[in-house]
Protein backbone atom coordinates (compact mmCIF):
# COMPACT_ATOMS: atom_id res chain seq x y z
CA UNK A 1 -244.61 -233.92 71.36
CA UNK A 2 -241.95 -234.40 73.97
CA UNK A 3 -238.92 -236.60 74.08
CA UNK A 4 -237.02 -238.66 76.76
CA UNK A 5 -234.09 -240.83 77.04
CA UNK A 6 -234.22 -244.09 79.09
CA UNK A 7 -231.53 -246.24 79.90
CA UNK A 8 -231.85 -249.70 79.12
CA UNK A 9 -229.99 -252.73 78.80
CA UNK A 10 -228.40 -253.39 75.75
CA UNK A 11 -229.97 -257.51 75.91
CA UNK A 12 -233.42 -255.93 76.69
CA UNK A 13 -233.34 -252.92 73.76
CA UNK A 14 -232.04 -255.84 71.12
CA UNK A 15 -235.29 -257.84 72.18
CA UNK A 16 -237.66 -254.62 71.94
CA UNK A 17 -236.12 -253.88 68.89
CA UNK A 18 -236.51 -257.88 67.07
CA UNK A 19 -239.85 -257.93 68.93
CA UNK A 20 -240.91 -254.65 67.92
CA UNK A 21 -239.75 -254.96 64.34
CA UNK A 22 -241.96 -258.89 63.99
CA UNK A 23 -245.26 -256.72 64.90
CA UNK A 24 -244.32 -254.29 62.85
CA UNK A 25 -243.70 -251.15 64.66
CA UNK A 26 -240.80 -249.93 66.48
CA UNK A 27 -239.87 -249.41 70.19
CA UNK A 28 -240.62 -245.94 70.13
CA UNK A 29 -244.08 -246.25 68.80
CA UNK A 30 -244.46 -249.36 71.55
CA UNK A 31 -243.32 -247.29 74.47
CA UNK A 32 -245.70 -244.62 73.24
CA UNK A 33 -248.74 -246.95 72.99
CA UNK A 34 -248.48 -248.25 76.35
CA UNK A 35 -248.05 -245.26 78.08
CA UNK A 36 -251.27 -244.18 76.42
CA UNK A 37 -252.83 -247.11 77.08
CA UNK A 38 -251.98 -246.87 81.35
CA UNK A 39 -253.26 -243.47 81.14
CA UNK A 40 -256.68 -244.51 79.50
CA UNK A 41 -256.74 -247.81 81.65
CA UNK A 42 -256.16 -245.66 85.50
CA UNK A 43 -258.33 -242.62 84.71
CA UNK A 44 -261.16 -244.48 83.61
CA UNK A 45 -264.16 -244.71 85.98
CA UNK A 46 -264.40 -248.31 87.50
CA UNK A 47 -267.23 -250.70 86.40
CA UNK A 48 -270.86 -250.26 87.84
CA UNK A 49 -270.47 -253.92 89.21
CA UNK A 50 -267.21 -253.01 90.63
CA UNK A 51 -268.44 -250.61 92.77
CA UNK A 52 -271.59 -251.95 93.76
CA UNK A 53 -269.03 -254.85 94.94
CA UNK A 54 -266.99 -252.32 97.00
CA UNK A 55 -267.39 -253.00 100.23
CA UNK A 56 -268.72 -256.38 100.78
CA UNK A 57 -265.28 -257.98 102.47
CA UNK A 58 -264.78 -256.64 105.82
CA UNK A 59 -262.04 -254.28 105.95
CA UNK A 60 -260.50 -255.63 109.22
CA UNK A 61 -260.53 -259.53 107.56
CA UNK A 62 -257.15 -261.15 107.53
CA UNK A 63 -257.44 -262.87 103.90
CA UNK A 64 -254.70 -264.90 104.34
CA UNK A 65 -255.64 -266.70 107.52
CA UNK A 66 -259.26 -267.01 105.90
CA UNK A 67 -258.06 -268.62 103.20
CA UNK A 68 -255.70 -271.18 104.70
CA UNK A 69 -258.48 -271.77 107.27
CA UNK A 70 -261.17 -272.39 104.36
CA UNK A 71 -258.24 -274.93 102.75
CA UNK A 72 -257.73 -276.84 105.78
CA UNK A 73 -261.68 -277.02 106.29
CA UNK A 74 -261.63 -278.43 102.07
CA UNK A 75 -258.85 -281.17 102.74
CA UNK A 76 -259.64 -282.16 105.79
């Protein structure tokens, strides 16, 4: 297993460390289990419905101007 260092505040480390120490781990063992869990999370395969959903927005929409159109069309 490898090691790092990371700079932190002092404020934010006392937190991790209280926080940490109430759910009864520590900040090393946190760190650790999020990292694993972004790994799992962005190299698993989307969702069936997600993809049959890709694609159905035009790419070349501007979302914003939609959307404040469609809430000046509700409030009007």
């Amino acid at each position: 297993m490898s090691s790092i260092t990371i700079p932190i505040p002092d404020d934010d480390l006392k937190f991790l460390e209280a926080w940490t120490r109430e759910q009864g781990t520590t900040v090393e063992e946190f760190f650790t289990r999020e990292a694993s869990n972004l790994r799992k999370h962005l190299q698993a395969p989307l969702h069936p419905a997600v993809l049959r959903a890709t694609g159905i927005i035009r790419s070349d929409i501007d979302a914003r101007k939609e959307y404040l159109e469609y809430l000046e069309r509700k409030h009007a």
